[in-house]
Protein backbone atom coordinates (compact mmCIF):
# COMPACT_ATOMS: atom_id res chain seq x y z
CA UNK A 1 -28.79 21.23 -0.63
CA UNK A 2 -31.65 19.18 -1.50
CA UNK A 3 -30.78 15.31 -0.48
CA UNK A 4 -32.53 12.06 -0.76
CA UNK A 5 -32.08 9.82 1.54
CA UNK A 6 -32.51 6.35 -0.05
CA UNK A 7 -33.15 3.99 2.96
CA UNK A 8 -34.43 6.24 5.66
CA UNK A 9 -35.21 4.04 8.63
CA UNK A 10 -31.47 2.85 8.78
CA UNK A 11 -29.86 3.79 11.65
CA UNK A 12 -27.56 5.89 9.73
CA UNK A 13 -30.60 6.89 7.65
CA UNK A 14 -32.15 8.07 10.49
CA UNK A 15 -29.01 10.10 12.01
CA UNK A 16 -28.33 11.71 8.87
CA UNK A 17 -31.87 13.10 8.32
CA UNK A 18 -31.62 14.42 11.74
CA UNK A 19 -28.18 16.28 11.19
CA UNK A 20 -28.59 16.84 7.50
CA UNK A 21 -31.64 19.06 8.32
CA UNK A 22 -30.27 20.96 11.33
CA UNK A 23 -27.68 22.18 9.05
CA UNK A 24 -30.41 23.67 6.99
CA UNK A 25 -30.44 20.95 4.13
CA UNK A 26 -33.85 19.54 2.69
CA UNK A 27 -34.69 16.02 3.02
CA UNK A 28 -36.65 13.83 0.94
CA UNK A 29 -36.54 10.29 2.38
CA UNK A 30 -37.69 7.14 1.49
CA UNK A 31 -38.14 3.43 2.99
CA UNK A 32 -40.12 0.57 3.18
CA UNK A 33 -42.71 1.69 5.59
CA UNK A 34 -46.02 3.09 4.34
CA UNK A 35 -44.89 6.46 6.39
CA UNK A 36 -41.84 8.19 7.86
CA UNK A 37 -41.79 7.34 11.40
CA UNK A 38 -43.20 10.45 12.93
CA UNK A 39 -40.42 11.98 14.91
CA UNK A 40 -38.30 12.29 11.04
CA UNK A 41 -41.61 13.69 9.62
CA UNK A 42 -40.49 17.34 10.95
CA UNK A 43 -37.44 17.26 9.56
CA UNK A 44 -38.23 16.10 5.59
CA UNK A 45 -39.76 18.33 3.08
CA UNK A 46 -41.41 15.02 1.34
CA UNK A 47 -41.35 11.34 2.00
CA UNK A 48 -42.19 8.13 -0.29
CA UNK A 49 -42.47 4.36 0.51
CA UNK A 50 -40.04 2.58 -1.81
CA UNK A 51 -38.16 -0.73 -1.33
CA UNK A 52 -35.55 -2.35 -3.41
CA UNK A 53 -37.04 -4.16 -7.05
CA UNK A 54 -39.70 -1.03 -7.03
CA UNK A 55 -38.64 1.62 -9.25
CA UNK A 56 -37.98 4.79 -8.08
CA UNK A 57 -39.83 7.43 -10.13
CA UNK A 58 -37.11 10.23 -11.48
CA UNK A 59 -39.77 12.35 -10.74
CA UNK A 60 -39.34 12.02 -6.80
CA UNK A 61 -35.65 12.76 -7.25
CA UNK A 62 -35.72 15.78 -9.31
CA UNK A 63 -34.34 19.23 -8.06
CA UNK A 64 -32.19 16.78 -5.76
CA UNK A 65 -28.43 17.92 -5.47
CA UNK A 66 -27.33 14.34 -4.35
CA UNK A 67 -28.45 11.20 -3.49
CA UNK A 68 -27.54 8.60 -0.30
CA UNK A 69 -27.60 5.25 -0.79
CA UNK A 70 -28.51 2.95 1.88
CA UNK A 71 -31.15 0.73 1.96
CA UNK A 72 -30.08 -3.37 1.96
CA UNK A 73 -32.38 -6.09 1.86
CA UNK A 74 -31.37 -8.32 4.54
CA UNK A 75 -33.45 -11.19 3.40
CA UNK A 76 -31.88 -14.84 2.82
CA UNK A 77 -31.70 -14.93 -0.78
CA UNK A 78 -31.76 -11.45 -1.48
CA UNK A 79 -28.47 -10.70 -2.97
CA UNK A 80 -30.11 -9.67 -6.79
CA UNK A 81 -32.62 -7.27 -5.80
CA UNK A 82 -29.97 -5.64 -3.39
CA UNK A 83 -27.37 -5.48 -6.56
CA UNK A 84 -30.42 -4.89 -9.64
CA UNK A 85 -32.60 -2.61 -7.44
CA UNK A 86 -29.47 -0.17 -6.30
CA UNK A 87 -28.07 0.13 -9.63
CA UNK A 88 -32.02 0.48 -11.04
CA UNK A 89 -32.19 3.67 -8.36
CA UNK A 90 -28.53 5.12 -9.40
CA UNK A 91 -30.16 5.12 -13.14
CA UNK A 92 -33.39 7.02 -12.10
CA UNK A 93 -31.58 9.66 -9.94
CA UNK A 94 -29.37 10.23 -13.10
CA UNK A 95 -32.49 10.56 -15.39
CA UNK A 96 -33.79 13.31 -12.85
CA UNK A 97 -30.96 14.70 -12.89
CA UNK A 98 -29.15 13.93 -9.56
CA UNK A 99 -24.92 15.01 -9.97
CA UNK A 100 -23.95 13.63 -6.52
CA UNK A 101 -24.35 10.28 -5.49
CA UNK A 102 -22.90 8.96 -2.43
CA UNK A 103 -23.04 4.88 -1.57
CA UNK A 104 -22.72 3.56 1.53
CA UNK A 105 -21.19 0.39 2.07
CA UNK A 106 -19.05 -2.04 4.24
CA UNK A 107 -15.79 -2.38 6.07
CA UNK A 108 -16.73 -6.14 5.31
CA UNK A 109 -16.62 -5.61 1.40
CA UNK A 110 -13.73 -7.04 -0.40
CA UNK A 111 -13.01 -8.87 -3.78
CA UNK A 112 -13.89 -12.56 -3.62
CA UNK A 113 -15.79 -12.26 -0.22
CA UNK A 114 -17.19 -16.00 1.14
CA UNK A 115 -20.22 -13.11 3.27
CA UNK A 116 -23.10 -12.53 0.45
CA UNK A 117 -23.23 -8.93 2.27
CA UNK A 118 -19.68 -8.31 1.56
CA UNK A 119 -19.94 -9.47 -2.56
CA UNK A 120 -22.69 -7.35 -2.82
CA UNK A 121 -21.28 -4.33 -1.14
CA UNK A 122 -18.12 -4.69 -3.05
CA UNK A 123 -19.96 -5.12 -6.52
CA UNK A 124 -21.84 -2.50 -5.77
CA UNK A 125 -18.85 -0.50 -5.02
CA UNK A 126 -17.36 -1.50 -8.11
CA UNK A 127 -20.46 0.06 -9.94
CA UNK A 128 -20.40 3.45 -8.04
CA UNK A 129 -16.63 3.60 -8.49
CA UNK A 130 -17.01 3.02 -12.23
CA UNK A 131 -19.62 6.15 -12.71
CA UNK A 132 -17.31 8.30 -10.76
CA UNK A 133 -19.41 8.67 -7.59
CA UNK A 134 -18.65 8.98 -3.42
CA UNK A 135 -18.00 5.68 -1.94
CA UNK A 136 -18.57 6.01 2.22
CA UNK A 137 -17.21 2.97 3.98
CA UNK A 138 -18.34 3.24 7.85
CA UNK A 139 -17.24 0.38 10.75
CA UNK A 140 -19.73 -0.82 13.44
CA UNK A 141 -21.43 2.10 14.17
CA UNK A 142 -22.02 2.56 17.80
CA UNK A 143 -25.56 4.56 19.12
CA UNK A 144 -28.44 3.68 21.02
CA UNK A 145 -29.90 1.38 18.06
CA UNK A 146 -28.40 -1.30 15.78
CA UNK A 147 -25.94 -4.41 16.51
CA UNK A 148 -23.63 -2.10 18.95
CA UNK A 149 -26.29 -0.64 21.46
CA UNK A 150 -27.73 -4.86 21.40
CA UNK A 151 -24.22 -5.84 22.58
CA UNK A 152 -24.51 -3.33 25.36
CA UNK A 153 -27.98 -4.69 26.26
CA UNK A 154 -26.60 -8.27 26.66
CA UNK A 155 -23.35 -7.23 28.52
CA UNK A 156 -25.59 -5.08 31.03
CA UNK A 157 -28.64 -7.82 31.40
CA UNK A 158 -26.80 -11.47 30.84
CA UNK A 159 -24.73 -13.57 33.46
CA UNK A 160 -22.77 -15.52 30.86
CA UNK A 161 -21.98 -14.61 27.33
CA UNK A 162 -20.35 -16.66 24.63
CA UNK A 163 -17.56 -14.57 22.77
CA UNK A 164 -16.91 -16.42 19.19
CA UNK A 165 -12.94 -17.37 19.15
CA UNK A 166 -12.21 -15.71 22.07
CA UNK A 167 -13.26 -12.20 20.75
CA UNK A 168 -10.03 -11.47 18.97
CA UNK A 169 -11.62 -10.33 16.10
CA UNK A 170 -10.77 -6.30 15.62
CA UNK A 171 -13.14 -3.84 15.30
CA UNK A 172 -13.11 -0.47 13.22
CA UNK A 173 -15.40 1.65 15.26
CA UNK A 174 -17.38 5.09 14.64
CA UNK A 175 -20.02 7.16 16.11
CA UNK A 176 -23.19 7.85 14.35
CA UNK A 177 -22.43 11.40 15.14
CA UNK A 178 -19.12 11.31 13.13
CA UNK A 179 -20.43 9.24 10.47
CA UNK A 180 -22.97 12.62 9.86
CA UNK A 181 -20.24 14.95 9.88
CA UNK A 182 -17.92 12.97 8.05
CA UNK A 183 -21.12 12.64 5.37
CA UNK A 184 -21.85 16.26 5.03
CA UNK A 185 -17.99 17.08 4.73
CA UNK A 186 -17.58 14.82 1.86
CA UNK A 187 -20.91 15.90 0.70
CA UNK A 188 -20.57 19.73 0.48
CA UNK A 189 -16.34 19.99 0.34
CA UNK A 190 -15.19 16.47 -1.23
CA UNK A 191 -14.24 15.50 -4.80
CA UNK A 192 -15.43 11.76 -5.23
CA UNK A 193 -13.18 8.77 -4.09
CA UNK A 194 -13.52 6.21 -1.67
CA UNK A 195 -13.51 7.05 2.09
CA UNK A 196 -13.14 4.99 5.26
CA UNK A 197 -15.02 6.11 8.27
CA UNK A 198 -13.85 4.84 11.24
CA UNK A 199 -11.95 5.25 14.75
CA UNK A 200 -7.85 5.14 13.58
CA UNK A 201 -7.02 2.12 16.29
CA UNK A 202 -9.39 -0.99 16.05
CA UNK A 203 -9.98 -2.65 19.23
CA UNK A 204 -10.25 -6.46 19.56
CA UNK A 205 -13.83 -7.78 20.14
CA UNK A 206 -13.01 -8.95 23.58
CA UNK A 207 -11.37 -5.15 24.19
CA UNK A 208 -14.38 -3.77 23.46
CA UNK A 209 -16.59 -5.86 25.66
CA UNK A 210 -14.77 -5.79 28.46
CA UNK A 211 -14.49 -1.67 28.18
CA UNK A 212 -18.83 -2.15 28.06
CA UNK A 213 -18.83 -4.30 31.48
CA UNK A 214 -16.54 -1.81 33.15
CA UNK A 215 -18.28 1.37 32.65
CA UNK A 216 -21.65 -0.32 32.93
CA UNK A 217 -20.54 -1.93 35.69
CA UNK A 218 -21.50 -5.80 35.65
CA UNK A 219 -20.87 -8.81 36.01
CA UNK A 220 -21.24 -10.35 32.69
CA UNK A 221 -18.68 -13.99 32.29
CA UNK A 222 -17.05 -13.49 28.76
CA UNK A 223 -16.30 -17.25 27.60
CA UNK A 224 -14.26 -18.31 24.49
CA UNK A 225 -16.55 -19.92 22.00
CA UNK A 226 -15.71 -21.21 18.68
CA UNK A 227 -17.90 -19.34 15.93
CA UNK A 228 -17.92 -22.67 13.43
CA UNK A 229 -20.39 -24.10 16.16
CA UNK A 230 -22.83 -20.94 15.45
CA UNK A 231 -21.82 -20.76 12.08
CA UNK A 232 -23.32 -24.09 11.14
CA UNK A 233 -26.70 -23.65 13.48
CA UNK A 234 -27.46 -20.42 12.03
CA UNK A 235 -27.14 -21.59 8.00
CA UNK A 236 -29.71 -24.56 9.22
CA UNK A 237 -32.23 -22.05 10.77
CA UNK A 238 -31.69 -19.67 7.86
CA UNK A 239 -32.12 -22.67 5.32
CA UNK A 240 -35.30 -23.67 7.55
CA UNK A 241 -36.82 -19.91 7.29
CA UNK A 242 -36.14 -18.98 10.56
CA UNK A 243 -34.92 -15.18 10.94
CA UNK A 244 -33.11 -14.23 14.11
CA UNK A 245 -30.89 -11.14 15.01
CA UNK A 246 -27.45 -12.73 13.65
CA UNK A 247 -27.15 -14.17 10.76
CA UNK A 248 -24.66 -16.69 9.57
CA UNK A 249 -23.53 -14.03 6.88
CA UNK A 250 -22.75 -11.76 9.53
CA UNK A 251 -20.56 -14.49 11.35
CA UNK A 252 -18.63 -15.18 7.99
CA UNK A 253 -17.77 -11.47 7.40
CA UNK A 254 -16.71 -11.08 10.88
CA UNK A 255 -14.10 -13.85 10.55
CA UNK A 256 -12.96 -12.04 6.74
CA UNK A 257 -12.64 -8.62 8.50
CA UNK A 258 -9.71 -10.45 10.36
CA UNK A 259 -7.50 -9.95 7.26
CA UNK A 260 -8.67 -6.28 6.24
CA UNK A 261 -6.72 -3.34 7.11
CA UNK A 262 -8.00 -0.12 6.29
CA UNK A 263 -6.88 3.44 6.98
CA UNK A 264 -9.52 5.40 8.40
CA UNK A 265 -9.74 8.80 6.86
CA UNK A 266 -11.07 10.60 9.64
CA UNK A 267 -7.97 13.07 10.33
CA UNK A 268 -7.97 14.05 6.92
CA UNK A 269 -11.71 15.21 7.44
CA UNK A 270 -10.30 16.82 10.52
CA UNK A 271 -12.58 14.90 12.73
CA UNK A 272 -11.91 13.35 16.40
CA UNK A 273 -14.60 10.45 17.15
CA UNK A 274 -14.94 10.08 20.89
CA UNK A 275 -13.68 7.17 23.13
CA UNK A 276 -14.94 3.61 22.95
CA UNK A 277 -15.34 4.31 26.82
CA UNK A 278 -17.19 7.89 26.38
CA UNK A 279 -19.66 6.53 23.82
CA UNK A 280 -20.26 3.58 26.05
CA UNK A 281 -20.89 6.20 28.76
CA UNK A 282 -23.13 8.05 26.71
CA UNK A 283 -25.27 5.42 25.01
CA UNK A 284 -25.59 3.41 28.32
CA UNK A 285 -27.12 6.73 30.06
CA UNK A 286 -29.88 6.98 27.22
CA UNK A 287 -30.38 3.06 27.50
CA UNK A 288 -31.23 3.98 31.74
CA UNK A 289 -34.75 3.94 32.90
């Protein structure tokens, strides 16, 4: 197949053009950046710099047996030209042609979500479930880039950390490595539908960083913090201008994903994601001088 890859530098953008092209597909990817970074540039058969509120020229798409949506604009304010720019792509890749289109979204999304991210994933769902498309729902996906190899750089270098309400969040988990098998199942043998992509058994937030300091071996002091105290500090620095890693919004879909159950869909796609402790084990070793 011939696949476009709408938001390239993602960390699942990145895994997929990786796996997606040892399985002999062609890749045309696109992103922000004036280039591909050079170690995808092998692996894609053409490459264009495109971010959300540009179009997308239906030219670039065409010949294209499906297209993968994920590129989000993570900027305050931004919630329009995430919702107007996706559904301005969908449009293009149907002018050109494109019959499979496969969105990528949130375990956070949900009707009537307080987290901008999750409204706008859900809408967005809506829209894709409308036009009779592939709706891919992963959880925190774990690998040596992203929010889940950061919390294993701050449980391996930090004395103390603070664990918002006590870390009894749960988690839905999932390796980037089953996340691009799970994709090119759907992809090649799937009709379209909605699909959760994630470990069956969540672990609690707390679970999962204490697994982290055992097989990497620290010292790290977990203590209970409540997360209205961040909560409030990061809306002021994000109403100042002030980007940092977390985000308020990411705080308030946390605390939603307390109330969402969701069954993962992995053993109907006959797939086995490893251990929390085994992909601890593995991303820690890369992570090693």
């Amino acid at each position: 197949m011939r696949v476009c890859i709408l938001g390239l530098h993602s960390v699942i953008g990145t895994g997929l053009a990786a796996a997606l092209s040892a399985s002999g597909h062609r890749i045309v990817g696109t992103s922000r950046a004036a280039e591909a970074r050079p170690d995808l540039k092998p692996r894609l058969a053409n490459y264009h710099s495109l971010k959300l509120g540009e179009k997308a020229d239906p030219g670039w798409l065409r010949n294209c047996d499906a297209a993968l949506y994920l590129a989000h604009d993570f900027s305050p304010k931004a919630a329009e030209i995430n919702l107007s720019g996706t559904r301005d792509w969908y449009d293009s890749a149907v002018r050109a042609g494109v019959p499979r289109h496969l969105f990528f979204t949130s375990y956070s999304a949900k009707p009537g979500s307080r987290s901008t991210y999750g409204a706008v994933k859900f809408a967005l769902e809506s829209f894709f479930v409308s036009r009779h498309q592939w709706i891919l729902r992963p959880g925190l996906v774990t690998g040596d880039r992203g929010l889940f190899a950061l919390m294993i750089k701050m449980v391996r270098r930090l004395p103390i950390l603070p664990v918002l309400d006590g870390g009894k969040d749960p988690v839905a988990l999932i390796s980037l490595e089953s996340v691009c098998l799970a994709t090119e199942r759907i992809l090649c043998e799937e009709s379209p539908g909605e699909w959760n992509l994630h470990q069956p058994r969540m672990v609690s937030m707390l679970e999962m960083l204490r697994t982290m300091r055992r097989v990497i071996q620290t010292r790290c002091l977990f203590i209970p913090f409540p997360s209205c105290v961040p909560l409030s500090l990061l809306r002021l620095t994000q109403f100042l201008g002030i980007r940092l890693p977390l985000s308020a919004d990411s705080i308030a879909a946390m605390r939603e994903n307390r109330h969402v159950r969701r069954p993962s869909h992995l053993p109907r796609l006959g797939i086995e994601d490893p251990s929390l402790e085994e992909q601890i084990r593995q991303i820690s070793a890369k992570a090693s001088p």
